[in-house]
PDB file of N, CA and C in Angstrom:
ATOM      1  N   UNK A   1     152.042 102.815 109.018  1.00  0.00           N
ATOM      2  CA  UNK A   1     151.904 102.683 107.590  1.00  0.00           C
ATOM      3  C   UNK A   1     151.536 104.055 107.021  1.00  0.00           C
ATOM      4  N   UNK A   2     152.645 104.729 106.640  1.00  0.00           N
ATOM      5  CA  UNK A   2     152.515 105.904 105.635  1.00  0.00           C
ATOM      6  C   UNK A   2     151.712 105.932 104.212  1.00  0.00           C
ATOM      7  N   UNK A   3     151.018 106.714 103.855  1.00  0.00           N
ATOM      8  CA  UNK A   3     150.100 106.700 103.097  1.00  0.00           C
ATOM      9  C   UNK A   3     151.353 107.141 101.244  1.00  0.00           C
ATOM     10  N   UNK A   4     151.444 106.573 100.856  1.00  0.00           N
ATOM     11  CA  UNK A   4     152.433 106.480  99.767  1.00  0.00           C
ATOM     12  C   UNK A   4     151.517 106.650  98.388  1.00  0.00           C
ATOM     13  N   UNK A   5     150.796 106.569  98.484  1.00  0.00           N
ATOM     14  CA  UNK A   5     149.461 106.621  96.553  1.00  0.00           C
ATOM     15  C   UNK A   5     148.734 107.861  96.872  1.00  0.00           C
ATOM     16  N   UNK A   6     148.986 108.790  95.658  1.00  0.00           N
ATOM     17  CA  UNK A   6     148.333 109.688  95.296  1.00  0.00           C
ATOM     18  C   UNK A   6     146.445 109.515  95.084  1.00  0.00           C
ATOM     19  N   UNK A   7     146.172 110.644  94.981  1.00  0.00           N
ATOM     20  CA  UNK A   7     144.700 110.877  94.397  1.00  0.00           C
ATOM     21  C   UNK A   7     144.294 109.902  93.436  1.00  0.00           C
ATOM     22  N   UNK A   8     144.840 110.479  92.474  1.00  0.00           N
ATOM     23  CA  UNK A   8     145.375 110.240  90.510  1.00  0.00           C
ATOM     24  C   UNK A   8     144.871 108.469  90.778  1.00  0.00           C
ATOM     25  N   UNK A   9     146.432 108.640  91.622  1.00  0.00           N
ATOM     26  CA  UNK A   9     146.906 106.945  91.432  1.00  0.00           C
ATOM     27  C   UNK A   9     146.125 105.846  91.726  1.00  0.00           C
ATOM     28  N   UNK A  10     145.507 106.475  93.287  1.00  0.00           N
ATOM     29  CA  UNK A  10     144.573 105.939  94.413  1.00  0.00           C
ATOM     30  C   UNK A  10     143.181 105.112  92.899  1.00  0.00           C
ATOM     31  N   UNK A  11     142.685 106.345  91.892  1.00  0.00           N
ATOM     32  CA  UNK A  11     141.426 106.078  91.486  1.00  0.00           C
ATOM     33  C   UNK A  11     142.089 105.465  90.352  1.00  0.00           C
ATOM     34  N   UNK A  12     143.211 105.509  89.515  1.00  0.00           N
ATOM     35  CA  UNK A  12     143.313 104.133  88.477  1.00  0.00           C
ATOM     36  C   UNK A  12     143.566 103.229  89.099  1.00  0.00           C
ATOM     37  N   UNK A  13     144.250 102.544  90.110  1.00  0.00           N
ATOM     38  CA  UNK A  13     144.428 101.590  90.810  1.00  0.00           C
ATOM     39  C   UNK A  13     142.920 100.615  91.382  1.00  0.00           C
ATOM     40  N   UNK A  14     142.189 101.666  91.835  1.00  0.00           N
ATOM     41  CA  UNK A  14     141.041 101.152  91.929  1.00  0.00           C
ATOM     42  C   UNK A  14     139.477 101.011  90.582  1.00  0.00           C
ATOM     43  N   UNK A  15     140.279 101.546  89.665  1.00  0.00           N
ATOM     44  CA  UNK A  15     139.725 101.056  88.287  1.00  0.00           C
ATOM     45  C   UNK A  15     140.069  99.880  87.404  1.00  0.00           C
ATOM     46  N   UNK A  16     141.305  99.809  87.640  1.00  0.00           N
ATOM     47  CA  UNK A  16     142.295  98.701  87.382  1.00  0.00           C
ATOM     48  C   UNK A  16     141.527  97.637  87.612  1.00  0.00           C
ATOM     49  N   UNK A  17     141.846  97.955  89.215  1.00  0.00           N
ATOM     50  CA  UNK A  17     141.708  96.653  90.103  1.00  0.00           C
ATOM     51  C   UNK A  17     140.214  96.045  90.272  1.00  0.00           C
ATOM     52  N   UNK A  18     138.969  96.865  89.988  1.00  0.00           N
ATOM     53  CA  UNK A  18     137.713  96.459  89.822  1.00  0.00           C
ATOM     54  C   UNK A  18     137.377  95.848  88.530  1.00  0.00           C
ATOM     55  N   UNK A  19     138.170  96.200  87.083  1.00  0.00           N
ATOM     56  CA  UNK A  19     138.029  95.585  86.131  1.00  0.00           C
ATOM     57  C   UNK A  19     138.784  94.027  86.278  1.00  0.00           C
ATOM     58  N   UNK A  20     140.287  94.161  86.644  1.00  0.00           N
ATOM     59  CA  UNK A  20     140.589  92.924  86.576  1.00  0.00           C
ATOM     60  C   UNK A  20     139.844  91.647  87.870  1.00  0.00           C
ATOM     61  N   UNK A  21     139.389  92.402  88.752  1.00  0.00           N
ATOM     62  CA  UNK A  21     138.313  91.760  89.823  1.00  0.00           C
ATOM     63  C   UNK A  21     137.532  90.505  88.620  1.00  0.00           C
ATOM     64  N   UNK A  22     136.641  91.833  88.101  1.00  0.00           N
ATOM     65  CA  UNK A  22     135.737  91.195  87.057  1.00  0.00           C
ATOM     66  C   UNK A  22     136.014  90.098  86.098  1.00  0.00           C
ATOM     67  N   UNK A  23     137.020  91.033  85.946  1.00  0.00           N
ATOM     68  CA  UNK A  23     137.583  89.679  84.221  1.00  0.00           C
ATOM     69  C   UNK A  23     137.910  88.621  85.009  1.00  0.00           C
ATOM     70  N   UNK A  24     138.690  88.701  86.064  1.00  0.00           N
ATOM     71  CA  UNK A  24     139.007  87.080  86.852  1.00  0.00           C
ATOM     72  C   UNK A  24     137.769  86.182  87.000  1.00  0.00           C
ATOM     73  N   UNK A  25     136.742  86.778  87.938  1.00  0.00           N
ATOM     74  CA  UNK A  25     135.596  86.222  87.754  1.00  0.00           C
ATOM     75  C   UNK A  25     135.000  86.041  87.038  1.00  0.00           C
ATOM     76  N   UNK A  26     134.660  86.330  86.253  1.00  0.00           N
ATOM     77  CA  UNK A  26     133.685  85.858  84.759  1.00  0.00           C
ATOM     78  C   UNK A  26     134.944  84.955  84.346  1.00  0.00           C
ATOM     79  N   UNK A  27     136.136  84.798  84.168  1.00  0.00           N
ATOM     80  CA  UNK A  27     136.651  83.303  83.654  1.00  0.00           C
ATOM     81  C   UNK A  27     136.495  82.374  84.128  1.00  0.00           C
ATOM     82  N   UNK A  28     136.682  82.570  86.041  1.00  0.00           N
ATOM     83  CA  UNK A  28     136.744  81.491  86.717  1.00  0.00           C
ATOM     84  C   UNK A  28     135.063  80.953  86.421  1.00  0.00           C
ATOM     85  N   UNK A  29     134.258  81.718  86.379  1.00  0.00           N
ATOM     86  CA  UNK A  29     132.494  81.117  86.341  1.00  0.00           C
ATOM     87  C   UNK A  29     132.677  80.462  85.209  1.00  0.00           C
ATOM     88  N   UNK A  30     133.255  80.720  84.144  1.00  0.00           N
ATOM     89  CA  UNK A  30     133.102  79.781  82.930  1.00  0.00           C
ATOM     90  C   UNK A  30     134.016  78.476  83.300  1.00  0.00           C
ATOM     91  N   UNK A  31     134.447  77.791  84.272  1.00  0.00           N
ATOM     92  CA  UNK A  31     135.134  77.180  84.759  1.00  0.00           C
ATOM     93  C   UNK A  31     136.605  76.472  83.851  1.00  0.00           C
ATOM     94  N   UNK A  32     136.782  77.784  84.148  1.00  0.00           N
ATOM     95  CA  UNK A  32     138.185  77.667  82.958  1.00  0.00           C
ATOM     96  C   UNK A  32     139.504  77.119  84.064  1.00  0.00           C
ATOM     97  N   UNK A  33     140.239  76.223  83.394  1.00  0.00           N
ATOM     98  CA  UNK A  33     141.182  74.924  84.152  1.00  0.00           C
ATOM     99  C   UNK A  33     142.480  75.880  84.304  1.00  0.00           C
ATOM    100  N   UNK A  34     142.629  77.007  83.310  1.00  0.00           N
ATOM    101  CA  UNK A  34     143.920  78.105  83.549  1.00  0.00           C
ATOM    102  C   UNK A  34     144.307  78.218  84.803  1.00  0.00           C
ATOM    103  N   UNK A  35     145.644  79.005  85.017  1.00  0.00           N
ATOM    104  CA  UNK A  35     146.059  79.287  86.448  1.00  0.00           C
ATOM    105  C   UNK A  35     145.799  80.927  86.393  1.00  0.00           C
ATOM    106  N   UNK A  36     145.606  81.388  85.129  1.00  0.00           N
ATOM    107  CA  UNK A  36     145.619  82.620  84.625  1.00  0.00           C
ATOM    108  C   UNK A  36     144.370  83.756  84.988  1.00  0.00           C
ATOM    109  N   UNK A  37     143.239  82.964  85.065  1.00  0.00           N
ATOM    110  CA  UNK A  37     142.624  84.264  85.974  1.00  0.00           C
ATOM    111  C   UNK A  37     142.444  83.628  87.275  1.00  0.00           C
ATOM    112  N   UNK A  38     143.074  83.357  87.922  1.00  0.00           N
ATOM    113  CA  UNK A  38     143.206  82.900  89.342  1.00  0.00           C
ATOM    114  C   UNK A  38     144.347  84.019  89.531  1.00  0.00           C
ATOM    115  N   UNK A  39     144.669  84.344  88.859  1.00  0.00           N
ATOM    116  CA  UNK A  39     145.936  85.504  89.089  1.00  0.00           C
ATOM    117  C   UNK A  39     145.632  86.727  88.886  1.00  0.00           C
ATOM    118  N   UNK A  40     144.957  86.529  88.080  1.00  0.00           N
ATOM    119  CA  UNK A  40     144.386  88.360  87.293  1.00  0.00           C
ATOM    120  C   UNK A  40     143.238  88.432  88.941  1.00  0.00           C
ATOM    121  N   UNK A  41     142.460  87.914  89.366  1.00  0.00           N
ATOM    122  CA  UNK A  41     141.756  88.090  90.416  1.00  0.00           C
ATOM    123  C   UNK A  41     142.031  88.575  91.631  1.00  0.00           C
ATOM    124  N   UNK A  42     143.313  87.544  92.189  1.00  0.00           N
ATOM    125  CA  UNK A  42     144.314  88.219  93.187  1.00  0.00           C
ATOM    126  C   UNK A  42     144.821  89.522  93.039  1.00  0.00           C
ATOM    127  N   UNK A  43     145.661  89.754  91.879  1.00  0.00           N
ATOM    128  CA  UNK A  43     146.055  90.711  91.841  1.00  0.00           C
ATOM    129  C   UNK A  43     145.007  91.953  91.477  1.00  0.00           C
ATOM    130  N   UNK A  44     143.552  92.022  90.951  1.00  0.00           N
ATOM    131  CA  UNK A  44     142.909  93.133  90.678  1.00  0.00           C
ATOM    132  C   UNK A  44     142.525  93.505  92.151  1.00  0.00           C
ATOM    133  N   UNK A  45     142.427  92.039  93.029  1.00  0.00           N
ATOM    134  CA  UNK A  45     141.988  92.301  94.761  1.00  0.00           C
ATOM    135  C   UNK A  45     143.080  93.087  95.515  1.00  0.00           C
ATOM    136  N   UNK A  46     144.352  93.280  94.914  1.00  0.00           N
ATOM    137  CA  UNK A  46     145.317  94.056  95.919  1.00  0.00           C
ATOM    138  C   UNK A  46     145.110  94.906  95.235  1.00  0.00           C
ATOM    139  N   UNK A  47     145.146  95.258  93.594  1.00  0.00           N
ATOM    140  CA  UNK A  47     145.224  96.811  93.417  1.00  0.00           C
ATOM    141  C   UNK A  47     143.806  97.354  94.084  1.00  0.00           C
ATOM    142  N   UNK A  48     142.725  96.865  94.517  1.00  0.00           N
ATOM    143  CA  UNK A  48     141.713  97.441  95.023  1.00  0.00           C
ATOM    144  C   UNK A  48     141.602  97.617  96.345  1.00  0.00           C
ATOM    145  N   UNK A  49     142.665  96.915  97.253  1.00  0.00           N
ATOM    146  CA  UNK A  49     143.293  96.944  98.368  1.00  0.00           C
ATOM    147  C   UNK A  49     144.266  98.393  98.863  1.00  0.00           C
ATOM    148  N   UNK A  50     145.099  98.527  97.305  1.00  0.00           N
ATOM    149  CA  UNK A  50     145.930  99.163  97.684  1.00  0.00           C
ATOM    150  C   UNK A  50     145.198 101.092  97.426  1.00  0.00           C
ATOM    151  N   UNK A  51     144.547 101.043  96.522  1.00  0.00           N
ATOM    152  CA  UNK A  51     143.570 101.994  96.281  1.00  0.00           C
ATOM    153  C   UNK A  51     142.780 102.536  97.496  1.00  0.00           C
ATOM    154  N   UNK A  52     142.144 101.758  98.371  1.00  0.00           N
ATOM    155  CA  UNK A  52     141.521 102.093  99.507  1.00  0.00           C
ATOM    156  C   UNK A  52     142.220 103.146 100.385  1.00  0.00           C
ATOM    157  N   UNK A  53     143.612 101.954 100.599  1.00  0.00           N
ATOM    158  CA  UNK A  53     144.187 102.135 101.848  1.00  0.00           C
ATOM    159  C   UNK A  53     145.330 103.443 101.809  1.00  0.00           C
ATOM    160  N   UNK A  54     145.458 103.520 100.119  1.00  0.00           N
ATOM    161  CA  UNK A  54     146.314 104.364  99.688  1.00  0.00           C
ATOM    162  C   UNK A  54     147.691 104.162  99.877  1.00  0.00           C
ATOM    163  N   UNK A  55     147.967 102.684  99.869  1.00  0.00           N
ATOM    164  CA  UNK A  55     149.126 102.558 100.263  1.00  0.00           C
ATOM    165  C   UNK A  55     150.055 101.109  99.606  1.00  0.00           C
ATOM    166  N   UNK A  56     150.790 101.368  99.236  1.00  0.00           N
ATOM    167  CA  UNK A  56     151.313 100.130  97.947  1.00  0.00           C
ATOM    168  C   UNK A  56     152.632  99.883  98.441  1.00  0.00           C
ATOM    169  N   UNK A  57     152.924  98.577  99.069  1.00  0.00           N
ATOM    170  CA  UNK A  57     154.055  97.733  99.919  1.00  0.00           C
ATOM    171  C   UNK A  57     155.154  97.984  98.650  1.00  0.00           C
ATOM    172  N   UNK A  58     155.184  98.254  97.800  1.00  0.00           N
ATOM    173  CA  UNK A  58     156.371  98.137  96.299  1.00  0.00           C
ATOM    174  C   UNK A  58     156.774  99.831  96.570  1.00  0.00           C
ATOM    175  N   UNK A  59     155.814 100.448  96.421  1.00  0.00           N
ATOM    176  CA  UNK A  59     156.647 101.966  96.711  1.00  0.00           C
ATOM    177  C   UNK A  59     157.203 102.335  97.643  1.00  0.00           C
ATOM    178  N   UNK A  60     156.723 101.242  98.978  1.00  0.00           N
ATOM    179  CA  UNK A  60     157.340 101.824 100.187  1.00  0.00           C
ATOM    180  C   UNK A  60     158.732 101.015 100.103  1.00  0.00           C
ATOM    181  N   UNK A  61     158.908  99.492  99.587  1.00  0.00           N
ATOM    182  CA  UNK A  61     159.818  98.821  99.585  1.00  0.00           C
ATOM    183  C   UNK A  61     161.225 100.222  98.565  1.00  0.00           C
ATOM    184  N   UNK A  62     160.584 100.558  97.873  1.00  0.00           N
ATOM    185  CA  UNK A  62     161.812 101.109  96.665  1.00  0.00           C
ATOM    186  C   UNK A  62     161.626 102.739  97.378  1.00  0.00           C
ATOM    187  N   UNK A  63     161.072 103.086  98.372  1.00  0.00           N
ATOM    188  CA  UNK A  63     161.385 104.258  99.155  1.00  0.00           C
ATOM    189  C   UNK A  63     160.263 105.635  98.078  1.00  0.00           C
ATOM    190  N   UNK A  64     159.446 104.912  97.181  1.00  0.00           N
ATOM    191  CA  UNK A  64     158.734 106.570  96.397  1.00  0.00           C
ATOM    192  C   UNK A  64     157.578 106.471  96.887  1.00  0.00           C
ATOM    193  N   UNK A  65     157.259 107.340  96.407  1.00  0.00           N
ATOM    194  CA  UNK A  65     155.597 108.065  96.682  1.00  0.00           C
ATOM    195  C   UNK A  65     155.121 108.697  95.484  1.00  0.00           C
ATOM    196  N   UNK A  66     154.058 108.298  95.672  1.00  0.00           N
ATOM    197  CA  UNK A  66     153.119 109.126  94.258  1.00  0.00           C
ATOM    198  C   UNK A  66     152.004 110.251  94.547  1.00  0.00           C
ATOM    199  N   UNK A  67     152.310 110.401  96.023  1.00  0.00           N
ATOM    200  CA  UNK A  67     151.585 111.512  96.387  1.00  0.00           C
ATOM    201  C   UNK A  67     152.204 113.104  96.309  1.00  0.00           C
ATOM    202  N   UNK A  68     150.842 114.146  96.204  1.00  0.00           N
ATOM    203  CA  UNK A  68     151.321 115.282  96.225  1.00  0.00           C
ATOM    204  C   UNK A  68     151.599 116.044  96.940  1.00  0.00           C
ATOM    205  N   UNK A  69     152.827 116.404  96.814  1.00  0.00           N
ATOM    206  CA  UNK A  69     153.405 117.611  97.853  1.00  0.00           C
ATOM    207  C   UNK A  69     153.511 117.079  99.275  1.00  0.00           C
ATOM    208  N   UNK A  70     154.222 115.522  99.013  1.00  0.00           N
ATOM    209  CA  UNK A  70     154.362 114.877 100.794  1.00  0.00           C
ATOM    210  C   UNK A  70     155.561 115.833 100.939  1.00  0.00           C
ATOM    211  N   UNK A  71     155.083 116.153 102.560  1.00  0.00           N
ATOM    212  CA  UNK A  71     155.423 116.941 103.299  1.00  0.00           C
ATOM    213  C   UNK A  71     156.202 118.522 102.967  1.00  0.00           C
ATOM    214  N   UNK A  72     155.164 119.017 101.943  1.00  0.00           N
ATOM    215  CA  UNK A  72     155.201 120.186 101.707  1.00  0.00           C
ATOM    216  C   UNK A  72     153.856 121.031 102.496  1.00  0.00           C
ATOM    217  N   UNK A  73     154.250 121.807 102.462  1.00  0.00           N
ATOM    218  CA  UNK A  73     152.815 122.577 103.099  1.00  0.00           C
ATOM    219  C   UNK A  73     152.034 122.783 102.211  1.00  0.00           C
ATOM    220  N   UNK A  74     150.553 123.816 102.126  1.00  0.00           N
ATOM    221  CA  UNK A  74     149.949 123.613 100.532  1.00  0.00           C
ATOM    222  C   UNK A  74     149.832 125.639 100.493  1.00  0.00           C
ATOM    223  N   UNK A  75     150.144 125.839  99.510  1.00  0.00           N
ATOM    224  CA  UNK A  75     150.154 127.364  99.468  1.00  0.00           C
ATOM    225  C   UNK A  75     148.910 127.715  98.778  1.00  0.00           C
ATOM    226  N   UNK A  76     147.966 128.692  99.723  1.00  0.00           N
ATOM    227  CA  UNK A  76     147.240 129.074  99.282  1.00  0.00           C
ATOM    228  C   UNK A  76     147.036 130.749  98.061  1.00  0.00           C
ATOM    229  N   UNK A  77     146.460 130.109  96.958  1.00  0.00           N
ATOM    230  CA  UNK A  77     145.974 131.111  95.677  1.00  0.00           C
ATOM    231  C   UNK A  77     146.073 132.629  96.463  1.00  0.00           C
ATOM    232  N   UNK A  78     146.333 133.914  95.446  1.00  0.00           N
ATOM    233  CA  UNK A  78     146.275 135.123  96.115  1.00  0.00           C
ATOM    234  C   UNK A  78     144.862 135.288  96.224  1.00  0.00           C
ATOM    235  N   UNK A  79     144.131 134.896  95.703  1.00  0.00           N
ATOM    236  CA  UNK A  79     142.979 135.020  95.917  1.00  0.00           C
ATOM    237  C   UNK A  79     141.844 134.564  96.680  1.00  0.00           C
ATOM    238  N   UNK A  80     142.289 134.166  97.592  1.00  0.00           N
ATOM    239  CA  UNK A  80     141.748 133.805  98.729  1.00  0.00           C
ATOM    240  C   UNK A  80     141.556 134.842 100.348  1.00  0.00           C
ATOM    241  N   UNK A  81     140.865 134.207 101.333  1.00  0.00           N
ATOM    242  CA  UNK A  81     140.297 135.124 102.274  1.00  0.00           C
ATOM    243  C   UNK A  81     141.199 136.613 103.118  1.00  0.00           C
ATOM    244  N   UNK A  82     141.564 137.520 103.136  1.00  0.00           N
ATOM    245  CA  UNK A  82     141.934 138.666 103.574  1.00  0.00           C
ATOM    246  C   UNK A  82     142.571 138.244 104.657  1.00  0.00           C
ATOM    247  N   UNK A  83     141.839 137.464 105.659  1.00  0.00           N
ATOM    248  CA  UNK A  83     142.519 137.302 107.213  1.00  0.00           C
ATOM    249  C   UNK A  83     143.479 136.039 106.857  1.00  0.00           C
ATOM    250  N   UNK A  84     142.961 135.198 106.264  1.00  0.00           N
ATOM    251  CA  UNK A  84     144.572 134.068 105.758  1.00  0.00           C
ATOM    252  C   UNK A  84     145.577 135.059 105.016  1.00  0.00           C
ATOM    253  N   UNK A  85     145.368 135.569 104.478  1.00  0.00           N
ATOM    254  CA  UNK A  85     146.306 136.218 104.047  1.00  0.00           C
ATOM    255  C   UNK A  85     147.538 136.766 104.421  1.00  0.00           C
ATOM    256  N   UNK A  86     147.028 137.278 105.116  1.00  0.00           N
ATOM    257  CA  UNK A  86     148.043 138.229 106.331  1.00  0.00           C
ATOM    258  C   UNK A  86     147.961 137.579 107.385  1.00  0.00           C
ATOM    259  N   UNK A  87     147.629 136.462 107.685  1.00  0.00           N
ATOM    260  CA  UNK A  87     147.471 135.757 109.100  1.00  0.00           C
ATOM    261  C   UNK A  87     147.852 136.480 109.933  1.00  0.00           C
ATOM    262  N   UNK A  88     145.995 137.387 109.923  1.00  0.00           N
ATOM    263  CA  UNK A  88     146.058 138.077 110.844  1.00  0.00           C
ATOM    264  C   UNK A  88     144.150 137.338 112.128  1.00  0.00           C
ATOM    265  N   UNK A  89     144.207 137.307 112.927  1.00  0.00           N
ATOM    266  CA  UNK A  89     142.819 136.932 113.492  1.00  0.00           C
ATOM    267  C   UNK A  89     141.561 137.853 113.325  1.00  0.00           C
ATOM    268  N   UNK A  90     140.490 137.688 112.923  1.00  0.00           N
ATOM    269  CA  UNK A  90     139.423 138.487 112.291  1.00  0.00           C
ATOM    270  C   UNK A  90     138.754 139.050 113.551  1.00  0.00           C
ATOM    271  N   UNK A  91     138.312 139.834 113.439  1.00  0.00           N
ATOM    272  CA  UNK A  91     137.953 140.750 114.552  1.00  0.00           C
ATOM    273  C   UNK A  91     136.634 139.502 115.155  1.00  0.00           C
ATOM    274  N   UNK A  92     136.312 139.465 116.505  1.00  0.00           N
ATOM    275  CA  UNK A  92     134.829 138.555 117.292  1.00  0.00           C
ATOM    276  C   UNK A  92     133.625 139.325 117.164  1.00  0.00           C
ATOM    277  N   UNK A  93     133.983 140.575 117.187  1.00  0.00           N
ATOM    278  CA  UNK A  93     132.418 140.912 116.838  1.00  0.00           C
ATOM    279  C   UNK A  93     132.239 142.376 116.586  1.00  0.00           C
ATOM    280  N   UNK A  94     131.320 142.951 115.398  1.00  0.00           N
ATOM    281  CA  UNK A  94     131.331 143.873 114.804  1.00  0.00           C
ATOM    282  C   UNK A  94     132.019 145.006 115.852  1.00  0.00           C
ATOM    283  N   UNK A  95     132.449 146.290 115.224  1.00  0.00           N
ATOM    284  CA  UNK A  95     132.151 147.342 116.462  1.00  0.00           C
ATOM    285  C   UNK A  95     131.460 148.369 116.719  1.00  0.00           C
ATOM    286  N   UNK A  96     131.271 148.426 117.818  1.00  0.00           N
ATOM    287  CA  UNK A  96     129.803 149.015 118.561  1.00  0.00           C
ATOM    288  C   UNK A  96     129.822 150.386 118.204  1.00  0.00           C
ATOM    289  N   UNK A  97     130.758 151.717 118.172  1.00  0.00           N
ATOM    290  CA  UNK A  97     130.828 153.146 118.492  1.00  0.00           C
ATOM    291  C   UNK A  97     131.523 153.115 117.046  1.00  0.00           C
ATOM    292  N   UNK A  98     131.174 154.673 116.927  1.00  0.00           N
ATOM    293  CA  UNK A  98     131.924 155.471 115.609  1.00  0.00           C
ATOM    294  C   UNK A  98     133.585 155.214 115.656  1.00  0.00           C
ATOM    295  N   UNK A  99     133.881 155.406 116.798  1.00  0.00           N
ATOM    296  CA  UNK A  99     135.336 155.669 116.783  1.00  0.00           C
ATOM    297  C   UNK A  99     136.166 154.571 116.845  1.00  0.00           C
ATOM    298  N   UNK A 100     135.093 153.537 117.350  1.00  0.00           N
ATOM    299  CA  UNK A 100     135.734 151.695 117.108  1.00  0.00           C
ATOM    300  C   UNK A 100     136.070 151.648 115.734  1.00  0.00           C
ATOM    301  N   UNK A 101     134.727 151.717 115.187  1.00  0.00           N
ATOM    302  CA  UNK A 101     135.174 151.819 112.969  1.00  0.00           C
ATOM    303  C   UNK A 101     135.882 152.488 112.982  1.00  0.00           C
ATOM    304  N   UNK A 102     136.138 154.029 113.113  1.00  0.00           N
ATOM    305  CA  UNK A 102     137.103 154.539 112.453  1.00  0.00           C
ATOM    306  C   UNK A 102     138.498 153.550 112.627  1.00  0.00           C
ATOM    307  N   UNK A 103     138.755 153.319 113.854  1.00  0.00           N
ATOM    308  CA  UNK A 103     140.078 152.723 114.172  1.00  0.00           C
ATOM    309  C   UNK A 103     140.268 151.337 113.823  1.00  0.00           C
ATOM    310  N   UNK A 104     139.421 151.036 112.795  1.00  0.00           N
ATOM    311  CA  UNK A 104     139.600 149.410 112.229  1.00  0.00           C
ATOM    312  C   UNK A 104     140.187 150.189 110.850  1.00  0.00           C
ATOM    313  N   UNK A 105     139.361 150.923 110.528  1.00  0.00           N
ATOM    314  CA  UNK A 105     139.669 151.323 108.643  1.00  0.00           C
ATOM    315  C   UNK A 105     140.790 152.304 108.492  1.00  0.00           C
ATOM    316  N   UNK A 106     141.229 152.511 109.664  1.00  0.00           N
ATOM    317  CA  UNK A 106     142.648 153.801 109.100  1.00  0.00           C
ATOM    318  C   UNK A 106     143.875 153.202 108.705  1.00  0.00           C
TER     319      UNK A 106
END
């Protein structure tokens, strides 16, 4: 099971789905004879299902995703660390003699 729900999506889904949780329950306690929040309940319980797990059986059925950059790599800002940069490996440990420094900084 591929993870198919975004960030974004993941936290309205699980806002959604905790409000309509609620509203189902507070009708059903007023013991209302409807079929109507017997439904809103179920369904606020999968969008809070699907929020968790990050994963929604309808997007995978119709083949999308609402996530970012599936299977892109993530490119890091220029402004970030010197040795990512140049993926180069950072030296293990300072160096000891004059002529070690010199031959790091030329």
């Amino acid at each position: 099971m591929k993870k198919n729900v975004g960030t974004i999506d993941a936290m309205i889904r699980l806002s959604l789905g905790f409000f309509a949780l609620g509203w189902g329950i507070s009708r059903m306690s007023r013991k209302s004879r409807g079929f109507m929040p017997f439904l809103v309940t179920l369904l606020g319980s999968q969008k809070i299902a699907e929020g968790i797990t990050r994963f929604c059986p309808m997007l995978a059925y119709w083949g999308w995703s609402t996530r970012d950059g599936l299977g892109q790599e993530r490119k890091m800002p220029p402004s970030t660390n010197y040795y990512a940069r140049r993926k180069i490996e950072p030296p293990l440990t300072a160096p000891q003699t004059q002529q070690e420094r010199g031959a790091i900084h030329e």
